[in-house]
PDB file of N, CA and C in Angstrom:
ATOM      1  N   UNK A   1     -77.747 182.444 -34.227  1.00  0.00           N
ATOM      2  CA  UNK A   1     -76.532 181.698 -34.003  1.00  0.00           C
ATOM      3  C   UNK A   1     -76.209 180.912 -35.269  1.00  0.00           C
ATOM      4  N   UNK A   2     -75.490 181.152 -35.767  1.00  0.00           N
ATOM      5  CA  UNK A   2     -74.346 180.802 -37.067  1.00  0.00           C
ATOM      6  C   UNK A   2     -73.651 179.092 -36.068  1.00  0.00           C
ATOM      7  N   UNK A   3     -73.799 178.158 -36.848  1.00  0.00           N
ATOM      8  CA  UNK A   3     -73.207 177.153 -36.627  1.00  0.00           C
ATOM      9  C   UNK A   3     -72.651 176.343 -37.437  1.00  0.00           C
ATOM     10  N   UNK A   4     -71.421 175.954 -37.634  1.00  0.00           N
ATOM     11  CA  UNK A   4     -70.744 174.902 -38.647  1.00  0.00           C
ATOM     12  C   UNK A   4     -71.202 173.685 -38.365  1.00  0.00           C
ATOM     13  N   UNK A   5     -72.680 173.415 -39.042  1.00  0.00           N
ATOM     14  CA  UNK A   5     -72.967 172.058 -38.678  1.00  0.00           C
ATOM     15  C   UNK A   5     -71.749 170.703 -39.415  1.00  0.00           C
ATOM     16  N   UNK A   6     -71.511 171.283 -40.381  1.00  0.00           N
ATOM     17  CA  UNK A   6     -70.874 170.377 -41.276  1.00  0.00           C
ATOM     18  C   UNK A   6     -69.440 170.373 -40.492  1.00  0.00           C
ATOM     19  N   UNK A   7     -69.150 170.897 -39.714  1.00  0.00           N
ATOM     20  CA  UNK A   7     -67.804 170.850 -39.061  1.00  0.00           C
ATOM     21  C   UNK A   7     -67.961 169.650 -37.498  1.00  0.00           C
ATOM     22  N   UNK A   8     -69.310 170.304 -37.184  1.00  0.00           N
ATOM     23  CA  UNK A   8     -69.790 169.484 -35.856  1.00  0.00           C
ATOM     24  C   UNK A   8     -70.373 168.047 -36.381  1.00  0.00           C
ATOM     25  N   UNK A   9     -70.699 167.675 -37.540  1.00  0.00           N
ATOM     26  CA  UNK A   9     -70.864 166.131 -37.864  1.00  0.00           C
ATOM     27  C   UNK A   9     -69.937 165.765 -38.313  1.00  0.00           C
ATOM     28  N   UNK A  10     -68.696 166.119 -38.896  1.00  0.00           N
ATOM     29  CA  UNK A  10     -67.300 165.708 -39.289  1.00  0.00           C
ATOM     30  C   UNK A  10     -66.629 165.349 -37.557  1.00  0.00           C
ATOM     31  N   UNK A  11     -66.928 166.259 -36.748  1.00  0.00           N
ATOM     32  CA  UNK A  11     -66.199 165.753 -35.672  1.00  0.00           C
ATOM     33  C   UNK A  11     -66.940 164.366 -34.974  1.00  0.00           C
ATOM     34  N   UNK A  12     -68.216 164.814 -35.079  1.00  0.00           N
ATOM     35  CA  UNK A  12     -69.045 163.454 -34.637  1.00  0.00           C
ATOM     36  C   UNK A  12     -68.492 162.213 -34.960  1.00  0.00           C
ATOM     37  N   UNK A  13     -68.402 162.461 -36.334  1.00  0.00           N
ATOM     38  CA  UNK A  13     -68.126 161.277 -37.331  1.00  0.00           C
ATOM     39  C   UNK A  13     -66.774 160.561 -36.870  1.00  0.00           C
ATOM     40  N   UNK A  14     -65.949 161.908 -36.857  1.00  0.00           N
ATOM     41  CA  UNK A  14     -64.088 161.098 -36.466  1.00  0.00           C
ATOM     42  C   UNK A  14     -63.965 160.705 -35.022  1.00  0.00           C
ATOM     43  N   UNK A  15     -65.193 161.508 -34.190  1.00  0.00           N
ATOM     44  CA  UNK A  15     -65.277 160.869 -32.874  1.00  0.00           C
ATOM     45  C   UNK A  15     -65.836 159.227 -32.768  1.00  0.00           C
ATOM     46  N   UNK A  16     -66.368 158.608 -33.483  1.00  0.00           N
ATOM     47  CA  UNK A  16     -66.950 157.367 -33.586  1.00  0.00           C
ATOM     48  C   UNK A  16     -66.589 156.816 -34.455  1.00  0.00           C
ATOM     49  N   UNK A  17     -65.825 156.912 -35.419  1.00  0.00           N
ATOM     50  CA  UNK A  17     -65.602 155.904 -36.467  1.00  0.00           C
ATOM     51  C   UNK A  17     -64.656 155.247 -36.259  1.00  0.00           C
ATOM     52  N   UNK A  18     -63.307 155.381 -35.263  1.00  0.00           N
ATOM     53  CA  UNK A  18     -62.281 154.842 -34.890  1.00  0.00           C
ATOM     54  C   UNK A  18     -62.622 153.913 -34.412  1.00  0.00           C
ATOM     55  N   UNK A  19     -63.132 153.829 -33.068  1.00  0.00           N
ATOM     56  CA  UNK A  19     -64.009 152.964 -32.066  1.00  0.00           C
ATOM     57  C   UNK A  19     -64.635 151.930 -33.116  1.00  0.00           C
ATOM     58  N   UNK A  20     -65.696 152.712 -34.051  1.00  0.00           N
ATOM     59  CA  UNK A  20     -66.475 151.441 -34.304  1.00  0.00           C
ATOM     60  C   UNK A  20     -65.636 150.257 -35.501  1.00  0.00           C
ATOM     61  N   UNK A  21     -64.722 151.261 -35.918  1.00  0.00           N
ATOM     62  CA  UNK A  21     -63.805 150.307 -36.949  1.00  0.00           C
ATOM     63  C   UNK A  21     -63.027 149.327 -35.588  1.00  0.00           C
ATOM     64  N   UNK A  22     -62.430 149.845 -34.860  1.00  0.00           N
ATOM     65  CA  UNK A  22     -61.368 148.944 -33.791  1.00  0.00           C
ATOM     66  C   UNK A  22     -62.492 147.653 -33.211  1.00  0.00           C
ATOM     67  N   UNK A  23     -64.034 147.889 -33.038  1.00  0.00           N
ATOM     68  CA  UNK A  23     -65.365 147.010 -32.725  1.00  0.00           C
ATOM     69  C   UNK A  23     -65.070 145.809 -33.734  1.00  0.00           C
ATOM     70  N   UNK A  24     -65.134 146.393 -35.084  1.00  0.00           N
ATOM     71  CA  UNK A  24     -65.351 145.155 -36.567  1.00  0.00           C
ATOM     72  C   UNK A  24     -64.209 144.661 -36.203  1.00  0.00           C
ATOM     73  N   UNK A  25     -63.099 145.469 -36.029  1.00  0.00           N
ATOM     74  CA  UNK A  25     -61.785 144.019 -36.199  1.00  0.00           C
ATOM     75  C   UNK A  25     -61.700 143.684 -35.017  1.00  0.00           C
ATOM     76  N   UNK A  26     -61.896 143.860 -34.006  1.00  0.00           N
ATOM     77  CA  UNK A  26     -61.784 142.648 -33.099  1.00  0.00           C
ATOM     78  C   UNK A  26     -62.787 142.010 -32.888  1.00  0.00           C
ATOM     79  N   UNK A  27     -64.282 142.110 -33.404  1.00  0.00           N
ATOM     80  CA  UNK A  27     -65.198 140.827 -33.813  1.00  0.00           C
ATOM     81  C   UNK A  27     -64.668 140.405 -34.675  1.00  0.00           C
ATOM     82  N   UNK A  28     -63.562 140.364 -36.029  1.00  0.00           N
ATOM     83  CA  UNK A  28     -63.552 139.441 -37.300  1.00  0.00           C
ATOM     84  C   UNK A  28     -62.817 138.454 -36.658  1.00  0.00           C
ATOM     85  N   UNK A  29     -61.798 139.193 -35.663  1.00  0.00           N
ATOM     86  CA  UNK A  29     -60.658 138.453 -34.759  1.00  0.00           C
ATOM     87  C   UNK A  29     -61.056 136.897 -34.125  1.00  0.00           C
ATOM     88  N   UNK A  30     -62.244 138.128 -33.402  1.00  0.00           N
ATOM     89  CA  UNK A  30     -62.506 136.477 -32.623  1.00  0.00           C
ATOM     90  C   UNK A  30     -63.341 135.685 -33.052  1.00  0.00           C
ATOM     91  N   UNK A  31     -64.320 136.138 -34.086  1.00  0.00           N
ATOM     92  CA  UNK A  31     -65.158 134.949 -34.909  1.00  0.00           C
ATOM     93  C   UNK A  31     -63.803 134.155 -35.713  1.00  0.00           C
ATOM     94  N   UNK A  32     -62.915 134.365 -35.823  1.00  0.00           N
ATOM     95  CA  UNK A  32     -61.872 133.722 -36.338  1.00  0.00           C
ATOM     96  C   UNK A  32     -61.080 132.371 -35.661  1.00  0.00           C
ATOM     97  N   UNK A  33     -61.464 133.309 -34.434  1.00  0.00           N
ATOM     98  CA  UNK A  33     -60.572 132.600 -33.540  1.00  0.00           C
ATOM     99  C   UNK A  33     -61.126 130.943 -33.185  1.00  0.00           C
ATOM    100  N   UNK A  34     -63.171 131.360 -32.962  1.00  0.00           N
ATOM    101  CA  UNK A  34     -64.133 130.997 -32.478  1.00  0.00           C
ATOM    102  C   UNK A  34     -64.064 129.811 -33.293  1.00  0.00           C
ATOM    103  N   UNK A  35     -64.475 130.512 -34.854  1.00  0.00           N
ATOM    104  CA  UNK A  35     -64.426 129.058 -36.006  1.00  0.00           C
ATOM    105  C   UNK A  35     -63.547 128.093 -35.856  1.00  0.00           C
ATOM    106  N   UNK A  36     -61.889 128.613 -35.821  1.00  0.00           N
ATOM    107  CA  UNK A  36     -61.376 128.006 -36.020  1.00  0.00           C
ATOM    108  C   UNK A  36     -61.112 126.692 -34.892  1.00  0.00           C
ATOM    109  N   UNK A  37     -61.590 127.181 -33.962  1.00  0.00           N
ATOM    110  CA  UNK A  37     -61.549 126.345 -32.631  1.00  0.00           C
ATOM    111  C   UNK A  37     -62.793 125.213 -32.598  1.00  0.00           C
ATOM    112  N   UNK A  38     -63.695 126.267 -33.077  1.00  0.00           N
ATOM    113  CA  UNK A  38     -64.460 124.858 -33.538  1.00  0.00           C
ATOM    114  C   UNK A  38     -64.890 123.853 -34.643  1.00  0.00           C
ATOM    115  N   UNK A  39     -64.112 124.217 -35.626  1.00  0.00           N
ATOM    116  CA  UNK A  39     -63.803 123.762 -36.572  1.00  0.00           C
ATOM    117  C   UNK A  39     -63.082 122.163 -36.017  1.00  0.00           C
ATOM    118  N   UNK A  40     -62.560 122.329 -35.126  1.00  0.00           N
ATOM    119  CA  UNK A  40     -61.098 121.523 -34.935  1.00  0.00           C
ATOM    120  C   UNK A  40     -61.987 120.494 -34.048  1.00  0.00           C
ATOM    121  N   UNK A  41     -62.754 121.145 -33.543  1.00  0.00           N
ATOM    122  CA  UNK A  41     -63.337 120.366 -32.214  1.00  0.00           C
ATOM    123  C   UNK A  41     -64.608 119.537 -32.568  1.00  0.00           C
ATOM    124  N   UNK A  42     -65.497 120.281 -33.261  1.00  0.00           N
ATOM    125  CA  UNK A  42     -66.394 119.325 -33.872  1.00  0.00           C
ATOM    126  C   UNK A  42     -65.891 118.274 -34.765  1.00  0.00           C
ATOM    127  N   UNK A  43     -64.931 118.495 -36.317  1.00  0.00           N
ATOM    128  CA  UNK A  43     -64.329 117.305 -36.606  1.00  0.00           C
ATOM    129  C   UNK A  43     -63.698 116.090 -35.713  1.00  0.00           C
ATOM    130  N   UNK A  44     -63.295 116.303 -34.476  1.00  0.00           N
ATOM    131  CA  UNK A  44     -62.617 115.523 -33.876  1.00  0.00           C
ATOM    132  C   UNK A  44     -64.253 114.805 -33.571  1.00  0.00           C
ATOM    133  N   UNK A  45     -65.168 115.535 -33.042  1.00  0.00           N
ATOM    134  CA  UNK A  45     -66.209 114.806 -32.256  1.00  0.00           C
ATOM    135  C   UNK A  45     -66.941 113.830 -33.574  1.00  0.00           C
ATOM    136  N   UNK A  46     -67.102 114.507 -34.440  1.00  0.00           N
ATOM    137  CA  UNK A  46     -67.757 113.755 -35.475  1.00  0.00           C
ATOM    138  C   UNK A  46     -66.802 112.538 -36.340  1.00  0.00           C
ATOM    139  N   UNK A  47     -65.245 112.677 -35.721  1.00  0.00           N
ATOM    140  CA  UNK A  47     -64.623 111.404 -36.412  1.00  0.00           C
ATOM    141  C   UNK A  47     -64.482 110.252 -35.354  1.00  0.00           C
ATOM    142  N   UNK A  48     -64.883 111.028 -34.166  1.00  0.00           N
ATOM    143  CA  UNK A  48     -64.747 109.760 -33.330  1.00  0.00           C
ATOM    144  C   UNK A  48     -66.147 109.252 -33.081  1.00  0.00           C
ATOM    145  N   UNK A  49     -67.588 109.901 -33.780  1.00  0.00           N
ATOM    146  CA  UNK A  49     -68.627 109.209 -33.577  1.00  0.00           C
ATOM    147  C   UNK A  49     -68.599 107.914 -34.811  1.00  0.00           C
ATOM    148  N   UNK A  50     -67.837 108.606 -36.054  1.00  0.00           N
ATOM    149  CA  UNK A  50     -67.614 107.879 -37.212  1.00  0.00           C
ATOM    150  C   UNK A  50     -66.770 106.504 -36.886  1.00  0.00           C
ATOM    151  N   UNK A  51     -66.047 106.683 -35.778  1.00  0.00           N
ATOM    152  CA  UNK A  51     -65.227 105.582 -35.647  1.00  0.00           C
ATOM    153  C   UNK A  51     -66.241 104.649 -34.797  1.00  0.00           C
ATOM    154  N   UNK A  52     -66.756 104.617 -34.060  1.00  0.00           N
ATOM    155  CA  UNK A  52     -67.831 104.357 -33.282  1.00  0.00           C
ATOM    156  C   UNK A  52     -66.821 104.428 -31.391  1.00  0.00           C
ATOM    157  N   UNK A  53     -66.226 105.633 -31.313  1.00  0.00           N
ATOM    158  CA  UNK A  53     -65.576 105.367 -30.582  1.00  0.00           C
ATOM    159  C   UNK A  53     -66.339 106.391 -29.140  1.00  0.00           C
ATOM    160  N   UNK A  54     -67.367 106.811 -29.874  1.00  0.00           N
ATOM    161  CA  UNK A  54     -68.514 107.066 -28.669  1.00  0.00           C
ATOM    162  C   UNK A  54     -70.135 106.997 -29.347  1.00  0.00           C
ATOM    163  N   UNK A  55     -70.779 106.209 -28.413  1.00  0.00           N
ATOM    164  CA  UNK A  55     -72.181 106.361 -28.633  1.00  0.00           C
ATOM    165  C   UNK A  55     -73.273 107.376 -29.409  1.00  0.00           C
ATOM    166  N   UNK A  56     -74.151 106.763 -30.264  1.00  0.00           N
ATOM    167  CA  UNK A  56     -75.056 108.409 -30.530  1.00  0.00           C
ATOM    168  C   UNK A  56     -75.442 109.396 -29.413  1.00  0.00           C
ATOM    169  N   UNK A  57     -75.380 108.436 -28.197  1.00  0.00           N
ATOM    170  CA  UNK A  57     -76.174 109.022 -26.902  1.00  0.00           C
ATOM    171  C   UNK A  57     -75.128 110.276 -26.700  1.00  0.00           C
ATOM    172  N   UNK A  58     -73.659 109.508 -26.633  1.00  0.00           N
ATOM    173  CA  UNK A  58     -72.444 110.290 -26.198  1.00  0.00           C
ATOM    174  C   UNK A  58     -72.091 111.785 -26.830  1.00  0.00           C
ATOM    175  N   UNK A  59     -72.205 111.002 -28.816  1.00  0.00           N
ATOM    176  CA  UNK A  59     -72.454 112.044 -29.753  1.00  0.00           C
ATOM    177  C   UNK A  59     -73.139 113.416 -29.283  1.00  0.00           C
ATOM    178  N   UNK A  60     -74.414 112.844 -29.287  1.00  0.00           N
ATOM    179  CA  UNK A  60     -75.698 113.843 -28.700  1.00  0.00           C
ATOM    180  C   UNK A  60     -75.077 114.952 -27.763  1.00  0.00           C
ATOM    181  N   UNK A  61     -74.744 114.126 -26.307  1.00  0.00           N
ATOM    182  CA  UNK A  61     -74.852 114.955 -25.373  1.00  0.00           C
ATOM    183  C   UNK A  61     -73.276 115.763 -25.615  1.00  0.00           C
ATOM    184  N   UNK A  62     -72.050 115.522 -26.393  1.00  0.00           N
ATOM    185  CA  UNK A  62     -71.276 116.606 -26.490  1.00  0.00           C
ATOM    186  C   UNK A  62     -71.974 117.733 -27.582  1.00  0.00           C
ATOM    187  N   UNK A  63     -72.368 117.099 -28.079  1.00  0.00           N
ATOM    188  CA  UNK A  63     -72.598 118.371 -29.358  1.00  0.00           C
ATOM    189  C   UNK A  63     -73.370 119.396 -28.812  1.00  0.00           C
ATOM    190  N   UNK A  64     -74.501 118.925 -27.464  1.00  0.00           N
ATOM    191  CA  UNK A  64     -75.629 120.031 -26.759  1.00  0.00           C
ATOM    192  C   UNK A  64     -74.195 120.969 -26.248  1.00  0.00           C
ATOM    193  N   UNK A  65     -73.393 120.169 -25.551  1.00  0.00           N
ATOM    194  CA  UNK A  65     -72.304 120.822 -24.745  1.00  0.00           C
ATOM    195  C   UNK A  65     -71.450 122.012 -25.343  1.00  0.00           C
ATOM    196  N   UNK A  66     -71.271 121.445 -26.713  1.00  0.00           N
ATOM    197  CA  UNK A  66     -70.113 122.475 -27.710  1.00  0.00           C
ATOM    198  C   UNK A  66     -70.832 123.494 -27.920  1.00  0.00           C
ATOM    199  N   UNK A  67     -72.867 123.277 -27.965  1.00  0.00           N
ATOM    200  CA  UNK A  67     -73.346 124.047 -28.456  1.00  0.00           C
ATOM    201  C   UNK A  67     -73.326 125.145 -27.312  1.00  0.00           C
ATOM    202  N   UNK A  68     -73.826 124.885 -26.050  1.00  0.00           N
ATOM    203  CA  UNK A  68     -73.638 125.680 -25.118  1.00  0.00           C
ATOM    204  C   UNK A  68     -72.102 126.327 -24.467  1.00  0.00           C
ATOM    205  N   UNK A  69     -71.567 125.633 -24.866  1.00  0.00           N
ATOM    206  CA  UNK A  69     -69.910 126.752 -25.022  1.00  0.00           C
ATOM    207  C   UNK A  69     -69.990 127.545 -25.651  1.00  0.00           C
ATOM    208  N   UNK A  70     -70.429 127.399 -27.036  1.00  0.00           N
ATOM    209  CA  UNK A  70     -70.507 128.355 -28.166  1.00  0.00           C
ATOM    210  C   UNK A  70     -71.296 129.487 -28.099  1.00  0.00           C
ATOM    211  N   UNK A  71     -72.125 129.218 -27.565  1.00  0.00           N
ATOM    212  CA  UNK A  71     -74.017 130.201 -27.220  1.00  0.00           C
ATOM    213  C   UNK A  71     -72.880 131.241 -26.356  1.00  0.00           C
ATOM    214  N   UNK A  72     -72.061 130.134 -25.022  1.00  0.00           N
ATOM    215  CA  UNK A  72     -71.749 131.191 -23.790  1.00  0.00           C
ATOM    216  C   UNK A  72     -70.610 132.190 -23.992  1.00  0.00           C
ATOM    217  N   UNK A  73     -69.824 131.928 -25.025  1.00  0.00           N
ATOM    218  CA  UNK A  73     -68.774 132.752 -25.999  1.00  0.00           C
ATOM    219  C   UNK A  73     -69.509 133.680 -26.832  1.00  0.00           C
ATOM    220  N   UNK A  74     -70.280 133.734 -27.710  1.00  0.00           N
ATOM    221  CA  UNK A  74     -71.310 134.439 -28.271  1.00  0.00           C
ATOM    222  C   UNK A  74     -71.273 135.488 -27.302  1.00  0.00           C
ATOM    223  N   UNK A  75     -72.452 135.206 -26.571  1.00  0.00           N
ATOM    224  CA  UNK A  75     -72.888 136.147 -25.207  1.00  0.00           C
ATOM    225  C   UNK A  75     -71.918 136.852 -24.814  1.00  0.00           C
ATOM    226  N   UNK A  76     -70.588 136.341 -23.870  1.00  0.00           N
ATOM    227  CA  UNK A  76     -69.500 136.914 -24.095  1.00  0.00           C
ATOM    228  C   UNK A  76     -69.133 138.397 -24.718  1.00  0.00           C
ATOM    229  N   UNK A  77     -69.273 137.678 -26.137  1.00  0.00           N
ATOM    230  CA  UNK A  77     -68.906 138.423 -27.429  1.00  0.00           C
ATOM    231  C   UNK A  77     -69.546 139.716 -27.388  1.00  0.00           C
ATOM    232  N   UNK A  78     -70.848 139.509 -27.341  1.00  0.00           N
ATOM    233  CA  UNK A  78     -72.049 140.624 -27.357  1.00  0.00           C
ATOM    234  C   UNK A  78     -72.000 141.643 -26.210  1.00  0.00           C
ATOM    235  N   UNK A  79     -72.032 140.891 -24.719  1.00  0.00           N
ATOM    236  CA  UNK A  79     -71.158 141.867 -23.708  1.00  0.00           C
ATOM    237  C   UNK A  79     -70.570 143.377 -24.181  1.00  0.00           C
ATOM    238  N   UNK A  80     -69.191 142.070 -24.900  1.00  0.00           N
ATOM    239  CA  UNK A  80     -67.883 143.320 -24.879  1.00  0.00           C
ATOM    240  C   UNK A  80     -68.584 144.565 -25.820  1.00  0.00           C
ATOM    241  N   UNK A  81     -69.039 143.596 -26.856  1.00  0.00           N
ATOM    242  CA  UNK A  81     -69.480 144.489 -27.811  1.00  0.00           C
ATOM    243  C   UNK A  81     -70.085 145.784 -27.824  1.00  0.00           C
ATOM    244  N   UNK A  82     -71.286 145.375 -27.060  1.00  0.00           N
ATOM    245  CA  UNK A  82     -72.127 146.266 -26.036  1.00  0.00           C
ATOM    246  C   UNK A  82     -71.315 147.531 -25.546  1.00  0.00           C
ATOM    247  N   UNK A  83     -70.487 146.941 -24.532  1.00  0.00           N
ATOM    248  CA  UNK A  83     -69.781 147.657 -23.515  1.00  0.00           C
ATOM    249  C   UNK A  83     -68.702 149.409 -24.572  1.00  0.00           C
ATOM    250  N   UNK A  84     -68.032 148.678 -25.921  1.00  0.00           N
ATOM    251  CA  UNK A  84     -67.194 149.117 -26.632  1.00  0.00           C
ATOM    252  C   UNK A  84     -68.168 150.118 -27.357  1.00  0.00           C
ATOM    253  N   UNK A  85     -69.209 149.502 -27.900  1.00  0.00           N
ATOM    254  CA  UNK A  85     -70.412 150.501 -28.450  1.00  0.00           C
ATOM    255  C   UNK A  85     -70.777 151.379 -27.806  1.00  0.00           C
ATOM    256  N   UNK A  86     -70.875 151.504 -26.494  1.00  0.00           N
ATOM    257  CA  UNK A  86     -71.569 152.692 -25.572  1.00  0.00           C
ATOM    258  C   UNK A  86     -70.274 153.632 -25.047  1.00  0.00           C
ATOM    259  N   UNK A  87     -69.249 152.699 -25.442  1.00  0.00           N
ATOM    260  CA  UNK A  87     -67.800 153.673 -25.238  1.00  0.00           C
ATOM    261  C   UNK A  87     -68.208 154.556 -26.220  1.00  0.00           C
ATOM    262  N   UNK A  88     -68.042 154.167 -27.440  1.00  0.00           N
ATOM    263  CA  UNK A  88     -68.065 154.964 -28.276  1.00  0.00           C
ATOM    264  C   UNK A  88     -68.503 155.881 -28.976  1.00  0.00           C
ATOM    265  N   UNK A  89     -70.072 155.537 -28.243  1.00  0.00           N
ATOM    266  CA  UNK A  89     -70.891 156.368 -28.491  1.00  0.00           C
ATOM    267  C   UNK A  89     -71.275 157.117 -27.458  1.00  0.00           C
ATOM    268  N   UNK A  90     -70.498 157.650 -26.135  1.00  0.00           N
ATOM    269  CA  UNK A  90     -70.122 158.186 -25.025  1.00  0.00           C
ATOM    270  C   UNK A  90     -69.273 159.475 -26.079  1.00  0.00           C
ATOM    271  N   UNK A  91     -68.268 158.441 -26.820  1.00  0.00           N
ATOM    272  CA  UNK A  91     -66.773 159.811 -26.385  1.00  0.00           C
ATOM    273  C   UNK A  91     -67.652 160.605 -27.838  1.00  0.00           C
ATOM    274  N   UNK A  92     -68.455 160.098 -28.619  1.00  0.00           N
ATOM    275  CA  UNK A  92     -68.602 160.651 -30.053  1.00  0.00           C
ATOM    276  C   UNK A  92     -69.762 161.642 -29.467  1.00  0.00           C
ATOM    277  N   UNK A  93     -70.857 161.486 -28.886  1.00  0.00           N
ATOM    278  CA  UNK A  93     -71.424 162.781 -28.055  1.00  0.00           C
ATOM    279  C   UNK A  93     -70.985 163.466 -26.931  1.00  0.00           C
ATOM    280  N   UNK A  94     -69.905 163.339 -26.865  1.00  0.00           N
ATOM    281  CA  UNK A  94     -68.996 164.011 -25.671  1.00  0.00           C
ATOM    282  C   UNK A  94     -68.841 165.322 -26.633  1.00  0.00           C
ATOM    283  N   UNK A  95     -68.172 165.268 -28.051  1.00  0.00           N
ATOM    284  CA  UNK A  95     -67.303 166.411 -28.631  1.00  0.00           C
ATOM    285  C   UNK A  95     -69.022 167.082 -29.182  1.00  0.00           C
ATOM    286  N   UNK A  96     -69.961 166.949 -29.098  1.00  0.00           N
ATOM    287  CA  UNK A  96     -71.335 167.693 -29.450  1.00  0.00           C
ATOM    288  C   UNK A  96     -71.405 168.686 -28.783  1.00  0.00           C
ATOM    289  N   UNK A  97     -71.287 168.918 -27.016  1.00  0.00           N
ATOM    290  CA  UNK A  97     -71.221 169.948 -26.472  1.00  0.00           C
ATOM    291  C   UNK A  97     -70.087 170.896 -26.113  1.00  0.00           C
ATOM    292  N   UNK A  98     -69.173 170.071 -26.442  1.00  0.00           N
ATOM    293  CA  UNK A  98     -68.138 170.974 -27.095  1.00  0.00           C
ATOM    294  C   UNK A  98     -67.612 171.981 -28.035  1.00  0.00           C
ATOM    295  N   UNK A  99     -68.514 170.854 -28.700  1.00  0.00           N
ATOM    296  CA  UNK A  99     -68.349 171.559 -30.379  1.00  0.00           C
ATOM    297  C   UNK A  99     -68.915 172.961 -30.079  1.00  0.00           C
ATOM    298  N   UNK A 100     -70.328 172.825 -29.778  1.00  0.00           N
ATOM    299  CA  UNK A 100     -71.309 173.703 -29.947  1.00  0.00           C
ATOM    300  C   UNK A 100     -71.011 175.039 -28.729  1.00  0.00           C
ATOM    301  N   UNK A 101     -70.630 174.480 -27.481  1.00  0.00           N
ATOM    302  CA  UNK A 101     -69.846 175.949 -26.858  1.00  0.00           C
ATOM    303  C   UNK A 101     -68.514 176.262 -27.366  1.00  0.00           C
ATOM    304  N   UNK A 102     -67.888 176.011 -28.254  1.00  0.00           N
ATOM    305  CA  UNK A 102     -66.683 176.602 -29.087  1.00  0.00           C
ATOM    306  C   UNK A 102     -67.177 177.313 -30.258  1.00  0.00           C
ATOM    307  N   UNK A 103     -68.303 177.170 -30.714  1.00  0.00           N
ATOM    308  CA  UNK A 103     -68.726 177.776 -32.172  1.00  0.00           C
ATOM    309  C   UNK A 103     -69.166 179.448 -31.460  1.00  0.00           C
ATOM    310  N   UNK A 104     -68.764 179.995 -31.942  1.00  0.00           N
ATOM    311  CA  UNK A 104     -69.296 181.689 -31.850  1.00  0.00           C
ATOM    312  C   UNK A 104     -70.261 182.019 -31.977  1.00  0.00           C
ATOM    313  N   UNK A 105     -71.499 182.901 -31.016  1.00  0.00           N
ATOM    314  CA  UNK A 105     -72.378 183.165 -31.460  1.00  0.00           C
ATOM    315  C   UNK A 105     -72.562 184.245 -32.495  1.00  0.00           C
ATOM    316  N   UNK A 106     -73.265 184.596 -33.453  1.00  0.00           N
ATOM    317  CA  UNK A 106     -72.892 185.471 -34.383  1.00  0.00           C
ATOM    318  C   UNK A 106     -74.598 185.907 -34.909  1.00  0.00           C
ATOM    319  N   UNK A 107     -74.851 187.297 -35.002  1.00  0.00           N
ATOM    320  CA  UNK A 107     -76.666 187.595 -35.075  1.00  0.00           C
ATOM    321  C   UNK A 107     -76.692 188.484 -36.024  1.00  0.00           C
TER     322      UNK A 107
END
């Protein structure tokens, strides 16, 4: 059996590379989104500890809090991620047995 491997990893390849490029930009998206949100939110917390307009105690216990928002967005993140990765690596070995009952046998 004669097989165009180089034809069946080109399809592999265009079967998964879409997916995993559309993966990177919507992680750059939302680490974007993520920073910028907390960018905004920690300065606020750290100018109002500067002002003394909440306690170190107070300080403390938001920052555990922002941290555990952040951890639970993360997680989140990793989920989808997960979920989009096994898409993709579903539809990109999908076209393998395809490929390979379309190729001709030839002896």
């Amino acid at each position: 059996m004669n097989m165009d491997v180089a034809t069946l990893l080109s399809n592999f390849h265009e079967s998964i590379s879409a997916p995993l490029q559309d993966i990177t930009n919507a992680l750059g998206e939302s680490v974007q989104q993520i920073d910028s949100r907390y960018q905004s939110s920690l300065a606020e917390l750290a100018n109002a500890r500067a002002l003394g307009e909440i306690s170190p105690a107070e300080f403390d216990i938001e920052l555990a809090r922002e941290k555990m928002v952040l951890e639970a967005q993360l997680i989140s993140q990793e989920i989808m991620i997960k979920s989009a990765l096994q898409t993709a690596i579903d539809t990109a070995f999908s076209t393998l047995p395809v490929s390979v009952a379309a190729d001709p046998v030839t002896t």
